[in-house]
Structure formats: C-alpha cells, structure tokens
PDB file of N, CA and C in Angstrom:
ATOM      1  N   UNK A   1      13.127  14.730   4.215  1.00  0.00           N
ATOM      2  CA  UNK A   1      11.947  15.284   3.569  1.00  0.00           C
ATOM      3  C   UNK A   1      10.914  14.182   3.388  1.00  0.00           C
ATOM      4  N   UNK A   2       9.790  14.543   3.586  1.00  0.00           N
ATOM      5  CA  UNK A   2       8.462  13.170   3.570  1.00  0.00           C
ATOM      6  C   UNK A   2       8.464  13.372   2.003  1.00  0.00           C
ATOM      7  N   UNK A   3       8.144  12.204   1.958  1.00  0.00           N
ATOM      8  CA  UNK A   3       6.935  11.829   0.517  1.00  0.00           C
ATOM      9  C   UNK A   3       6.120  12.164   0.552  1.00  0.00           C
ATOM     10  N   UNK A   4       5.510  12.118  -0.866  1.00  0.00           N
ATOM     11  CA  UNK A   4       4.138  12.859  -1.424  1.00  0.00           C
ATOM     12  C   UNK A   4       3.093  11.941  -0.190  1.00  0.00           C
ATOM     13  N   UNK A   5       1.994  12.587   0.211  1.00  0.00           N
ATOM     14  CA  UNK A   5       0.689  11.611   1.229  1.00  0.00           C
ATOM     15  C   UNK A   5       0.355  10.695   0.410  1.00  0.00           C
ATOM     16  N   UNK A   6      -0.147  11.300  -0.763  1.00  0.00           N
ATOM     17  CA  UNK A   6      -0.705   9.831  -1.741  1.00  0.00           C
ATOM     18  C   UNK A   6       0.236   9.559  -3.240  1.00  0.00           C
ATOM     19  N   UNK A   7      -0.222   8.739  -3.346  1.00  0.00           N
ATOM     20  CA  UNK A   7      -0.011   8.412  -4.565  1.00  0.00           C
ATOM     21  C   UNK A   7      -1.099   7.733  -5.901  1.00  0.00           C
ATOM     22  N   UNK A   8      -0.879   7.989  -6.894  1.00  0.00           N
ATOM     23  CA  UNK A   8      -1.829   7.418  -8.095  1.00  0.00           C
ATOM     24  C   UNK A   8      -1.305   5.697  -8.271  1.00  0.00           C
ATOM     25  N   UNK A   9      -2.557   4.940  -8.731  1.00  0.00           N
ATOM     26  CA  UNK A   9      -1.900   3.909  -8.991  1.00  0.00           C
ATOM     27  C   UNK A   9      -1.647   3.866 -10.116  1.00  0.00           C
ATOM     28  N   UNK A  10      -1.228   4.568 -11.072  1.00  0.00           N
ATOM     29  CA  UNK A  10      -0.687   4.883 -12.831  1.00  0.00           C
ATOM     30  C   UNK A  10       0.680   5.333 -12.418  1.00  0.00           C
ATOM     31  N   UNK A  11       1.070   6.192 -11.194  1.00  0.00           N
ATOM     32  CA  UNK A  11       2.538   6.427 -10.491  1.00  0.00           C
ATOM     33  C   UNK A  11       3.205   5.321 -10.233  1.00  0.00           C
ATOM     34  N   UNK A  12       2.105   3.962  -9.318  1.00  0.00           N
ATOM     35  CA  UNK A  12       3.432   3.463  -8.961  1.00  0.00           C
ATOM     36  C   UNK A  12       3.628   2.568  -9.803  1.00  0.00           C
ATOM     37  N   UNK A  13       2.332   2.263 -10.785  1.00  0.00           N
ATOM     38  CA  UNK A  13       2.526   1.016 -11.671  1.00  0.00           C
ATOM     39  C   UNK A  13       3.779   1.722 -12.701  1.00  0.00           C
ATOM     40  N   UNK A  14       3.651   2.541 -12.931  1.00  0.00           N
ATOM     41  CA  UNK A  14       5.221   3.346 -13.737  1.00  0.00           C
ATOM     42  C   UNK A  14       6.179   2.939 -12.794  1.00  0.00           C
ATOM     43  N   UNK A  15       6.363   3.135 -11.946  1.00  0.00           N
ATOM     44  CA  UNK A  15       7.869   3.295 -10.675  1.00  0.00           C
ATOM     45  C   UNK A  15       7.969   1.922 -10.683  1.00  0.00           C
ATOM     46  N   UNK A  16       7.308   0.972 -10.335  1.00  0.00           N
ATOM     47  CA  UNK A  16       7.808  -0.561 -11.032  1.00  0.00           C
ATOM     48  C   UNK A  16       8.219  -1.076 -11.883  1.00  0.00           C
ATOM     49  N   UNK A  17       7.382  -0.681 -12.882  1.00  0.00           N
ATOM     50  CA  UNK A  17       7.604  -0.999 -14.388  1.00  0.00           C
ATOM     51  C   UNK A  17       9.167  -0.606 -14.691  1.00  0.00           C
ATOM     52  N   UNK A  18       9.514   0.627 -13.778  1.00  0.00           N
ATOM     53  CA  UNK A  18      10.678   1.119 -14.227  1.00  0.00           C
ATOM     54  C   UNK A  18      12.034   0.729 -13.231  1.00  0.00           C
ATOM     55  N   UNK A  19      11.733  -0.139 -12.173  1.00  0.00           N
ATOM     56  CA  UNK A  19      12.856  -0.469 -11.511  1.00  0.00           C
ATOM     57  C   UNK A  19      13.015   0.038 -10.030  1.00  0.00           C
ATOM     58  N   UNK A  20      11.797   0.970  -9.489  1.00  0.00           N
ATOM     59  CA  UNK A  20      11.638   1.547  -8.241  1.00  0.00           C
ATOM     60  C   UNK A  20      10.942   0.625  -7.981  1.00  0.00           C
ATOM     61  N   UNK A  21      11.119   0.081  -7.138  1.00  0.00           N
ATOM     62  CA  UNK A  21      10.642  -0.802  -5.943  1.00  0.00           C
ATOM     63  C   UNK A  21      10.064  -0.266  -5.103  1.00  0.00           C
ATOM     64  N   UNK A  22       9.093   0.333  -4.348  1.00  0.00           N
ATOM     65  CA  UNK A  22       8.591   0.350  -3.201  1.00  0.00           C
ATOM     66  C   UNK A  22       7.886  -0.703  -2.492  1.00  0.00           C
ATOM     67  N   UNK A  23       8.155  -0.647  -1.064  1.00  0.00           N
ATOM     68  CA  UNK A  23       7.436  -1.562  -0.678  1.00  0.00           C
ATOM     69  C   UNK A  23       6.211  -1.527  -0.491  1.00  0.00           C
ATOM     70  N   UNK A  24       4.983  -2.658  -1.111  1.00  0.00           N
ATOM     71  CA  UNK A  24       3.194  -2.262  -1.626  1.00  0.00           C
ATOM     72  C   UNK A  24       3.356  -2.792   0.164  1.00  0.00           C
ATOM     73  N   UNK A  25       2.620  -2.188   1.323  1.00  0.00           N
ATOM     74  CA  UNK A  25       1.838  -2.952   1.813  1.00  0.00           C
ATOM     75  C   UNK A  25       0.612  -2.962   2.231  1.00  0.00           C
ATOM     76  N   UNK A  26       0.308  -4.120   2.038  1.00  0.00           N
ATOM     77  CA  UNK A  26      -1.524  -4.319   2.166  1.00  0.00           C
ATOM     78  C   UNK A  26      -1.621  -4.516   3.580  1.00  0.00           C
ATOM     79  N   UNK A  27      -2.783  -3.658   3.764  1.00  0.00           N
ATOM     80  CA  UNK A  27      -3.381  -3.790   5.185  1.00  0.00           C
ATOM     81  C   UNK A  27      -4.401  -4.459   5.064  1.00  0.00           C
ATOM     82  N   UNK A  28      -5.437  -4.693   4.140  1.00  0.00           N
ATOM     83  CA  UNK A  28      -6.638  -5.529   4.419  1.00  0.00           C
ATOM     84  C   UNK A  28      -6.539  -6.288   5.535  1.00  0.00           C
ATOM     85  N   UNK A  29      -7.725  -7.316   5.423  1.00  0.00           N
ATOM     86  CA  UNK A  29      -8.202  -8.495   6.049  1.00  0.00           C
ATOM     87  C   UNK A  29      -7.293  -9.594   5.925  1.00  0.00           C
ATOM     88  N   UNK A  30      -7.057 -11.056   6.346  1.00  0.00           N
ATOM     89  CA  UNK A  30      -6.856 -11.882   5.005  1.00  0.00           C
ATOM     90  C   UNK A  30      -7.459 -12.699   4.032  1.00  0.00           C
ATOM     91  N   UNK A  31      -8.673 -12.228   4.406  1.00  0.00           N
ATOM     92  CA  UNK A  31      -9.672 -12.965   3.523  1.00  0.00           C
ATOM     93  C   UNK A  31      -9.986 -11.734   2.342  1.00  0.00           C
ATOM     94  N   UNK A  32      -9.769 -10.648   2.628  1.00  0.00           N
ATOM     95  CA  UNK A  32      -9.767 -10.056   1.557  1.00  0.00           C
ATOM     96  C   UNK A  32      -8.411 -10.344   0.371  1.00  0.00           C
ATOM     97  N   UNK A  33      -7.110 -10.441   1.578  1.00  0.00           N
ATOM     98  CA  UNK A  33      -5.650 -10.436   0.221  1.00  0.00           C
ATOM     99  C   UNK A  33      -5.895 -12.073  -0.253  1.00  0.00           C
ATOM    100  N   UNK A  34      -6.707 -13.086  -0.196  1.00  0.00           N
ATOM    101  CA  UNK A  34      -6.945 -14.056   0.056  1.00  0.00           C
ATOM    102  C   UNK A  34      -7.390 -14.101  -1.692  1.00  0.00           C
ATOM    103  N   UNK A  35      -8.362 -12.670  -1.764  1.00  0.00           N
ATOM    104  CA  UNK A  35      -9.083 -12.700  -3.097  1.00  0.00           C
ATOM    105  C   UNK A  35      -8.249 -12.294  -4.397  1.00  0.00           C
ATOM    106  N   UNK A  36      -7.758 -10.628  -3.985  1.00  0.00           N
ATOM    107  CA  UNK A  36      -6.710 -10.206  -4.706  1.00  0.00           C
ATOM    108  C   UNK A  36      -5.729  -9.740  -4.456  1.00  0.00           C
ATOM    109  N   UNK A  37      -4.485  -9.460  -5.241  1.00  0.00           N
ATOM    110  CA  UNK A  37      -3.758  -8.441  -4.046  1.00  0.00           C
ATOM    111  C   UNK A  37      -2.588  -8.023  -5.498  1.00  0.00           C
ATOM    112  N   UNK A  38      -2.050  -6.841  -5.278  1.00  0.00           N
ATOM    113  CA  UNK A  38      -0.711  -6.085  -6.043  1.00  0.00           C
ATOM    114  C   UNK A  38       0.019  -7.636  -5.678  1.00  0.00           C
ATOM    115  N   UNK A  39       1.018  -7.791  -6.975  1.00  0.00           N
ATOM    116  CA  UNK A  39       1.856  -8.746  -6.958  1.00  0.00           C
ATOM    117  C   UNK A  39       2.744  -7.954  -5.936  1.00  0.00           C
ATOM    118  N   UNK A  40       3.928  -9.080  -5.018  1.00  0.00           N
ATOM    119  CA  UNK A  40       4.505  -8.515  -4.443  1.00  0.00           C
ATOM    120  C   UNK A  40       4.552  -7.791  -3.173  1.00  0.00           C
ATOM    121  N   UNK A  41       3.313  -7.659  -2.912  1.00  0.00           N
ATOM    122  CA  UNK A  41       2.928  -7.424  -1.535  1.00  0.00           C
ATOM    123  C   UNK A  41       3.018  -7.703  -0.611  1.00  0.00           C
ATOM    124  N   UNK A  42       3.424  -6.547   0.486  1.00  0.00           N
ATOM    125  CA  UNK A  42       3.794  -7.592   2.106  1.00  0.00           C
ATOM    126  C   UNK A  42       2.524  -7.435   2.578  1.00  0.00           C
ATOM    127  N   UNK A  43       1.767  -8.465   3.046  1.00  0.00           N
ATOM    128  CA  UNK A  43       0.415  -8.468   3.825  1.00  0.00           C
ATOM    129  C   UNK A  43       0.524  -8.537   5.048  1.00  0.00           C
ATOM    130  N   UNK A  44       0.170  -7.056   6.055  1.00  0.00           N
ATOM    131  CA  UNK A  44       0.068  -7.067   7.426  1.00  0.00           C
ATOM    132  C   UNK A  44      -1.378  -6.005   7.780  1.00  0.00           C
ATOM    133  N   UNK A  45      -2.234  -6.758   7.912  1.00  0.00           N
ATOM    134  CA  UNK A  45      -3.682  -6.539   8.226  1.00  0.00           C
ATOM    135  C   UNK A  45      -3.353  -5.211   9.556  1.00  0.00           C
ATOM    136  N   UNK A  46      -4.276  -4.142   9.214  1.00  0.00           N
ATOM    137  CA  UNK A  46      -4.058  -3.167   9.877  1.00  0.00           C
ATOM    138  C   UNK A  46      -4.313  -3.614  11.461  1.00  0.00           C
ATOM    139  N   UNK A  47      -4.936  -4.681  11.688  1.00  0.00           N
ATOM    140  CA  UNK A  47      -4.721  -4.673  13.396  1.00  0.00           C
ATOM    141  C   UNK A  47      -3.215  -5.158  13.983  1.00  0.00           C
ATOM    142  N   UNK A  48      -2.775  -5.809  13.235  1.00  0.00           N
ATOM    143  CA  UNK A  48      -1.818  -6.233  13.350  1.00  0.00           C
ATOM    144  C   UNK A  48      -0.463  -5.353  13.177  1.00  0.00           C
ATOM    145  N   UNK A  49      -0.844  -4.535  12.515  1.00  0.00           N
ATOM    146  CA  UNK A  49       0.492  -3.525  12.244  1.00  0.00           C
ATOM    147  C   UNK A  49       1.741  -2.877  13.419  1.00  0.00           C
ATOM    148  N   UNK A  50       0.899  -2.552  14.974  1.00  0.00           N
ATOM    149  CA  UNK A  50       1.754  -2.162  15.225  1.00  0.00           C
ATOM    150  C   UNK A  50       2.590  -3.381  16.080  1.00  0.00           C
ATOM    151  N   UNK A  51       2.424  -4.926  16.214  1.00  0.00           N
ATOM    152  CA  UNK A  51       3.271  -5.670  16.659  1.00  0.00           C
ATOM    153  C   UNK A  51       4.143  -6.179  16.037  1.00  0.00           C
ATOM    154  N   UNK A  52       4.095  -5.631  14.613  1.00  0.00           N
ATOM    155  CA  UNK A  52       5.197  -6.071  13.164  1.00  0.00           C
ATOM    156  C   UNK A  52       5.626  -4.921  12.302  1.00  0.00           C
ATOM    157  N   UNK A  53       5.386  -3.831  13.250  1.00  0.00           N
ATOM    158  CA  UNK A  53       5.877  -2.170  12.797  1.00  0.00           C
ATOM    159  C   UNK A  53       7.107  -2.338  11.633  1.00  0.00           C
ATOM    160  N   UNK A  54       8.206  -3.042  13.134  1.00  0.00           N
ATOM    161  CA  UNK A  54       9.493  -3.063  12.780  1.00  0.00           C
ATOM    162  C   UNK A  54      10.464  -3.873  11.379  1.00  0.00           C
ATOM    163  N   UNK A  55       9.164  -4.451  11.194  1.00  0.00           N
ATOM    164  CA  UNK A  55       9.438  -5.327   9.308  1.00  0.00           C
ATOM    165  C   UNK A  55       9.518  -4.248   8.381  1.00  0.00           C
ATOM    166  N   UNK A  56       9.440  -3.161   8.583  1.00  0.00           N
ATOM    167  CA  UNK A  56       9.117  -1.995   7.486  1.00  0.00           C
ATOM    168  C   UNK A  56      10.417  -1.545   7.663  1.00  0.00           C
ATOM    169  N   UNK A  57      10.807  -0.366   6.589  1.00  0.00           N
ATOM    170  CA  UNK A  57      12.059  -0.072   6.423  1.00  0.00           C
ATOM    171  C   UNK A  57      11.479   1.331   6.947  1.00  0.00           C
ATOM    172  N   UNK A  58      12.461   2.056   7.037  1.00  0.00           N
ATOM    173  CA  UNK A  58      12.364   3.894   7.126  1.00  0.00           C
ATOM    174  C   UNK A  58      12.880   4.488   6.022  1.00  0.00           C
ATOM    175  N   UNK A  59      13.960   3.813   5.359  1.00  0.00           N
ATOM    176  CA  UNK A  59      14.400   4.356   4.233  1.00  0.00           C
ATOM    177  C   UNK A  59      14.192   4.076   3.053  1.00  0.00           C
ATOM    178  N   UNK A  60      12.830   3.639   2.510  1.00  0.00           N
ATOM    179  CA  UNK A  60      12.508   3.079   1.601  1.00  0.00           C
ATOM    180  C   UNK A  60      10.736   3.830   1.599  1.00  0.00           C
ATOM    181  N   UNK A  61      10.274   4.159   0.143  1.00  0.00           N
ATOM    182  CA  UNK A  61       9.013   4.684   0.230  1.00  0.00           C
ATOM    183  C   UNK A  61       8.147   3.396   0.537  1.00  0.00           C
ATOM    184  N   UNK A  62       7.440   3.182   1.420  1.00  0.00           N
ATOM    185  CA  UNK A  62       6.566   2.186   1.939  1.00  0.00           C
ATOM    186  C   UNK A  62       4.843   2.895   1.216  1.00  0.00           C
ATOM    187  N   UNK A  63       4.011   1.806   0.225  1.00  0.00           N
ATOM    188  CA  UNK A  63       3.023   2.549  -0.153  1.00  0.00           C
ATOM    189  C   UNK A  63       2.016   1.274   0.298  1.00  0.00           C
ATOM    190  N   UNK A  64       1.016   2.194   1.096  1.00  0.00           N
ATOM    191  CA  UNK A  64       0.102   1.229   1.793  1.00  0.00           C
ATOM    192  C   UNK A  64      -1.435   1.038   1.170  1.00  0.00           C
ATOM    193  N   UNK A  65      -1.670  -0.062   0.953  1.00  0.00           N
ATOM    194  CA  UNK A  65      -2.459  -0.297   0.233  1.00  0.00           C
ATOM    195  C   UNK A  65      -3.963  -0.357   0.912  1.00  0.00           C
ATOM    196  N   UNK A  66      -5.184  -0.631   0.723  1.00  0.00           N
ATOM    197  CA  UNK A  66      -6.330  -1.192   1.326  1.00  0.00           C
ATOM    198  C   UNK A  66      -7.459  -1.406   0.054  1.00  0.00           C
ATOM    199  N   UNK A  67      -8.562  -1.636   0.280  1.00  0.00           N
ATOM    200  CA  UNK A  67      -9.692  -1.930  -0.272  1.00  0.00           C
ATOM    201  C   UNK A  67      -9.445  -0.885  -1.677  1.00  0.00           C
ATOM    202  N   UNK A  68     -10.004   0.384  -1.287  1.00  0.00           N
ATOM    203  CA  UNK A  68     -10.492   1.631  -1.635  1.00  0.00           C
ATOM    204  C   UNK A  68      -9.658   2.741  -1.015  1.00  0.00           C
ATOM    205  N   UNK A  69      -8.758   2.416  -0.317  1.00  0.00           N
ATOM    206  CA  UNK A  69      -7.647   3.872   0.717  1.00  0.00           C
ATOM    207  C   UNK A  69      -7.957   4.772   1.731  1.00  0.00           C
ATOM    208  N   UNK A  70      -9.384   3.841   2.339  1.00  0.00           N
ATOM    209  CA  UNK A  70      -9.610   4.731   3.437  1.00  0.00           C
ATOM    210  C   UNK A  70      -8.912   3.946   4.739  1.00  0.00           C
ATOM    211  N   UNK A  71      -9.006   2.595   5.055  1.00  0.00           N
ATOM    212  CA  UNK A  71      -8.221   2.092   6.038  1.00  0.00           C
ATOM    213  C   UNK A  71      -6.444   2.681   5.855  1.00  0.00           C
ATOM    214  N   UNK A  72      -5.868   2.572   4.385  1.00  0.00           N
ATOM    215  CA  UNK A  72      -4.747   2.966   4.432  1.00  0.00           C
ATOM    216  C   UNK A  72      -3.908   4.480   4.440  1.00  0.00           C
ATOM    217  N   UNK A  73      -5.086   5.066   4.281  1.00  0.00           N
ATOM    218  CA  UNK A  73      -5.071   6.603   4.645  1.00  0.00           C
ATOM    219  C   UNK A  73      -4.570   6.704   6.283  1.00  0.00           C
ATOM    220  N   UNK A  74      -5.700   6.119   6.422  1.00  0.00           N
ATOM    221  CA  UNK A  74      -5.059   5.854   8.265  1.00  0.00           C
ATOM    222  C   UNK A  74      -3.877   5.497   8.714  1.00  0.00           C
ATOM    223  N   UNK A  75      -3.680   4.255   8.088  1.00  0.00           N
ATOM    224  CA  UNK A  75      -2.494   3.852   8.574  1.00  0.00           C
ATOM    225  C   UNK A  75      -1.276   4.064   8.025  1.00  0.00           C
ATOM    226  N   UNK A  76      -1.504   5.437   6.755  1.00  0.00           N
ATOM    227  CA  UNK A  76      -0.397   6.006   6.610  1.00  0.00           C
ATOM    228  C   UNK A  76      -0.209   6.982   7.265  1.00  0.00           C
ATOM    229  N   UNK A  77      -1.071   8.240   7.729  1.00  0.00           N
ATOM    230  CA  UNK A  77      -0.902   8.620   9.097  1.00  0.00           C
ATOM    231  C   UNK A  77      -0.212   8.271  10.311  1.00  0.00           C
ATOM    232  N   UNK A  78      -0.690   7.262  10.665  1.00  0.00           N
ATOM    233  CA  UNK A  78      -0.184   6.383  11.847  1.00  0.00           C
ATOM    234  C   UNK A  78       1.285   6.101  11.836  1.00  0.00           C
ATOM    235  N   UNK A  79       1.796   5.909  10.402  1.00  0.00           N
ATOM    236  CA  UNK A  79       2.855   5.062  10.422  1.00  0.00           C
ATOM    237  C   UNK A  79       4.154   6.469  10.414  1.00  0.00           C
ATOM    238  N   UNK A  80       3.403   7.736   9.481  1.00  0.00           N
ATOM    239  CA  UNK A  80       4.331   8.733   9.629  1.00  0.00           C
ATOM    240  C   UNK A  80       4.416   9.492  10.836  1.00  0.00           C
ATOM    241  N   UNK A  81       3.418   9.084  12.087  1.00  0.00           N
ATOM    242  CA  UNK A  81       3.806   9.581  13.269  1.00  0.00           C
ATOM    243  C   UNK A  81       4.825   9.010  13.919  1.00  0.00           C
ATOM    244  N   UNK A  82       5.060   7.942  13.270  1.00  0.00           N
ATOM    245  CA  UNK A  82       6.111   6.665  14.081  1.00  0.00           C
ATOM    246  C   UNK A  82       7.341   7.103  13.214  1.00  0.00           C
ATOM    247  N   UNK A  83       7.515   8.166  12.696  1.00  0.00           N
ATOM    248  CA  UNK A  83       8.740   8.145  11.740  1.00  0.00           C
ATOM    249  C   UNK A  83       8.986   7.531  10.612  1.00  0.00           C
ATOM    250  N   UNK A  84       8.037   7.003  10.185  1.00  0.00           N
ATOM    251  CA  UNK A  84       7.761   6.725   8.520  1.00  0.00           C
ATOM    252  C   UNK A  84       7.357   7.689   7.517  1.00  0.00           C
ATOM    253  N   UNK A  85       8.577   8.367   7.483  1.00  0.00           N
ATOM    254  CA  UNK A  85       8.269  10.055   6.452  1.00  0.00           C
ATOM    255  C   UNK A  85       7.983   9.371   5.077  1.00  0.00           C
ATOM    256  N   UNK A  86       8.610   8.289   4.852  1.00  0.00           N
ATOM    257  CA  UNK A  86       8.401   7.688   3.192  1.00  0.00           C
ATOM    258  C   UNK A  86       7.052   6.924   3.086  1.00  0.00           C
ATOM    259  N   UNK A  87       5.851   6.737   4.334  1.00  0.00           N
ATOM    260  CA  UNK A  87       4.923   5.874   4.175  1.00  0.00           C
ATOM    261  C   UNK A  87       3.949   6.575   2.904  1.00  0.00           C
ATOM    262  N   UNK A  88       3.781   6.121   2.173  1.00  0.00           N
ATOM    263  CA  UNK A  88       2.441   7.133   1.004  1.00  0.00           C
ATOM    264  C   UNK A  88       1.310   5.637   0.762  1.00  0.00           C
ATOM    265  N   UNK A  89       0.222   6.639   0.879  1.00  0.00           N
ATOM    266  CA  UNK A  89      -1.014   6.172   0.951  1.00  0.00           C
ATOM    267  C   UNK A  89      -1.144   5.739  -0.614  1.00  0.00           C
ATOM    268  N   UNK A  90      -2.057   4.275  -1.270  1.00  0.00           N
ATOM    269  CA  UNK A  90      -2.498   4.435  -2.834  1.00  0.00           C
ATOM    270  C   UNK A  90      -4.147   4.596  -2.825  1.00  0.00           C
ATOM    271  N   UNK A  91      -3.951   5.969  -3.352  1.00  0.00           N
ATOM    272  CA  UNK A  91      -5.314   6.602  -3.737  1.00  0.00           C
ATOM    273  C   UNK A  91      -5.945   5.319  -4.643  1.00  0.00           C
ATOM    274  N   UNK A  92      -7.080   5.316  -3.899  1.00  0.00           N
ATOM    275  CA  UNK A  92      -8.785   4.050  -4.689  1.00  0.00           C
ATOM    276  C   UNK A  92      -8.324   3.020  -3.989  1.00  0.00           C
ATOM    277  N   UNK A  93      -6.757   2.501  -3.655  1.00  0.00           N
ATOM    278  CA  UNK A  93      -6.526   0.642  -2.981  1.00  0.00           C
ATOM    279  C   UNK A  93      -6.553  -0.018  -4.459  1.00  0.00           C
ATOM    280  N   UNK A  94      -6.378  -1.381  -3.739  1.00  0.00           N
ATOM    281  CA  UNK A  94      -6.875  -2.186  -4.782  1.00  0.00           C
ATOM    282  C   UNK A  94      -8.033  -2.413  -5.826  1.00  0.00           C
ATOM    283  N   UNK A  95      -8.790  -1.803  -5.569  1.00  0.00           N
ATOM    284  CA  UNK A  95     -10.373  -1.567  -6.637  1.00  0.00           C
ATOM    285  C   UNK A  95      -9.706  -0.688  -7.686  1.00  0.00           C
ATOM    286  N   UNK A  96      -8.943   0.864  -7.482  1.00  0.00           N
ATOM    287  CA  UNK A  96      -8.453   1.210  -8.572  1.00  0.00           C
ATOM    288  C   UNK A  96      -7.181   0.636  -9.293  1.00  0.00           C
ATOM    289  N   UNK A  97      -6.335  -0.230  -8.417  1.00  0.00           N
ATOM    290  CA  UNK A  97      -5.431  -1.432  -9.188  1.00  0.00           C
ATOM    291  C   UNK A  97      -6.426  -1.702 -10.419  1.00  0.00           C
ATOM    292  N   UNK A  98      -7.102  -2.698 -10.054  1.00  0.00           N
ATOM    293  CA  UNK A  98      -7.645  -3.194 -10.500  1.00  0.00           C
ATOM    294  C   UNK A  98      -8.662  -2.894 -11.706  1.00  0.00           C
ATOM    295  N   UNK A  99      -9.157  -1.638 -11.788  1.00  0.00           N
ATOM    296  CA  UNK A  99     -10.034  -0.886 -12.801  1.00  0.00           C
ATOM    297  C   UNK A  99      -9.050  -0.542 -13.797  1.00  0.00           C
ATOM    298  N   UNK A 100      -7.550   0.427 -13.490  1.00  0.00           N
ATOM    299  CA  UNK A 100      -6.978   0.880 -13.747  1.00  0.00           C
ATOM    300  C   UNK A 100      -5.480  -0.053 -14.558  1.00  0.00           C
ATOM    301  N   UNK A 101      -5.118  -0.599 -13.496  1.00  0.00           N
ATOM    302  CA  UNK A 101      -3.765  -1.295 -14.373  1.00  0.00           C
ATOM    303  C   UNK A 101      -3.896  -2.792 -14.331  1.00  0.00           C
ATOM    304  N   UNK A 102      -4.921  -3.613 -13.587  1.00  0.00           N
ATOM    305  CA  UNK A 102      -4.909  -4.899 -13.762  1.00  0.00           C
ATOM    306  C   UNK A 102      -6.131  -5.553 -13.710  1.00  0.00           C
ATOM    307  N   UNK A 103      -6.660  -4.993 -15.271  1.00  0.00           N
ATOM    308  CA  UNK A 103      -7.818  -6.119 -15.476  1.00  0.00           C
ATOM    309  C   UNK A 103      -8.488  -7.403 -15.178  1.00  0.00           C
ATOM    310  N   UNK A 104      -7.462  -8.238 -15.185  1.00  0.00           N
ATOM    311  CA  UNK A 104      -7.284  -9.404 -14.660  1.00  0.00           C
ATOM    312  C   UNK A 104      -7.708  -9.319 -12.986  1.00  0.00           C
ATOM    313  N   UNK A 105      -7.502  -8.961 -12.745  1.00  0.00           N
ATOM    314  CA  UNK A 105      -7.767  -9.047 -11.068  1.00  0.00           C
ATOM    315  C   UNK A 105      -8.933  -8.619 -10.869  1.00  0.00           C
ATOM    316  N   UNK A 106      -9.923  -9.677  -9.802  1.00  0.00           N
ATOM    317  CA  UNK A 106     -11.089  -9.594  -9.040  1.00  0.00           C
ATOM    318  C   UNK A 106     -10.979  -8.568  -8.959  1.00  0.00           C
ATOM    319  N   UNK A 107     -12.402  -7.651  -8.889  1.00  0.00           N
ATOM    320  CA  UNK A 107     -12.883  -6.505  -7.957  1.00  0.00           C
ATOM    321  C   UNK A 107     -14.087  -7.366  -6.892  1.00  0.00           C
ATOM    322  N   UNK A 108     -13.994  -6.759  -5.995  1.00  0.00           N
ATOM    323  CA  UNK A 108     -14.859  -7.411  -5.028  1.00  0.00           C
ATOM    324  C   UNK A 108     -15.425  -6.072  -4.421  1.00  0.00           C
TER     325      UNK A 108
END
C-alpha cells in the first residue's frame, strides 16, 4: 500500500520527535543545503538522483524535501514510478520547516 503523497511538516516533526525515522531527503542545490537543511538529511540534488537512486530504501517512508515542494513534488512522483510506494512529498520544503517548527533556521 503507498503512503500518503504529502505530508505536513507538524506530521513529520511529530513522527521524529516520537521515534519514526523517515528518511528526510533533500533534493535542493548544494548551495542551497549549504544554507539550511532538516537535521539529518540525506542530500542528493535532484539532478543527481537517478545515478544514486539505489541509496534509498523501498521499505522505509522516504520524505523528500525541496525549497517550497515543488521540485520535490516531482521527484516524488518520479521516485514512486520507480517503485518507491513509501516516497511522500513535504508540503512548503524547507521554508515551512522553517516558519513552522524551526525558528532558528535561515529562510532564504
């Protein structure tokens, strides 16, 4: 069964807080994860994604991060055509991290 498409970032900052692990990954730039980024994050810049596909798990919810969630919208698409039923997109990216659960962190 797939996972939810998106997710809130008040969801996953709960699902951490509480011992669910998913794996965050950031697609940015690296001059963007350069600025801020979810602690914990695997950083693989969306051009790069499909020559390091295979670092990702299948059995694990994989939640893909970007700016704002329009690059990672995509490439959660992308990734559930490849058989990543657990890939879920984080609705806003890092800007709503950041508004939302981590003050501390740049908005850019």
């Amino acid at each position: 069964m797939a996972a939810p498409f998106e997710i809130e970032v008040e969801e996953l900052d709960r699902r951490r807080k509480a011992g669910d692990e998913p794996v965050v990954l950031d697609v940015r730039e690296p001059w963007e994860f350069a600025l801020c980024a979810i602690d914990g994050s695997l950083h693989i810049p969306m051009n790069g994604l499909p020559g390091r596909v295979e670092e990702l798990p299948k059995d694990r919810d994989v939640v893909v991060v970007c700016h704002h969630g329009g690059r990672s919208a995509q490439v959660t698409m992308w990734l559930r055509s490849k058989g990543f039923d657990r890939a879920i997109n984080l609705d806003g990216g890092v800007d709503a991290w950041a508004r939302r659960i981590d003050p501390n962190m740049k908005v850019y």
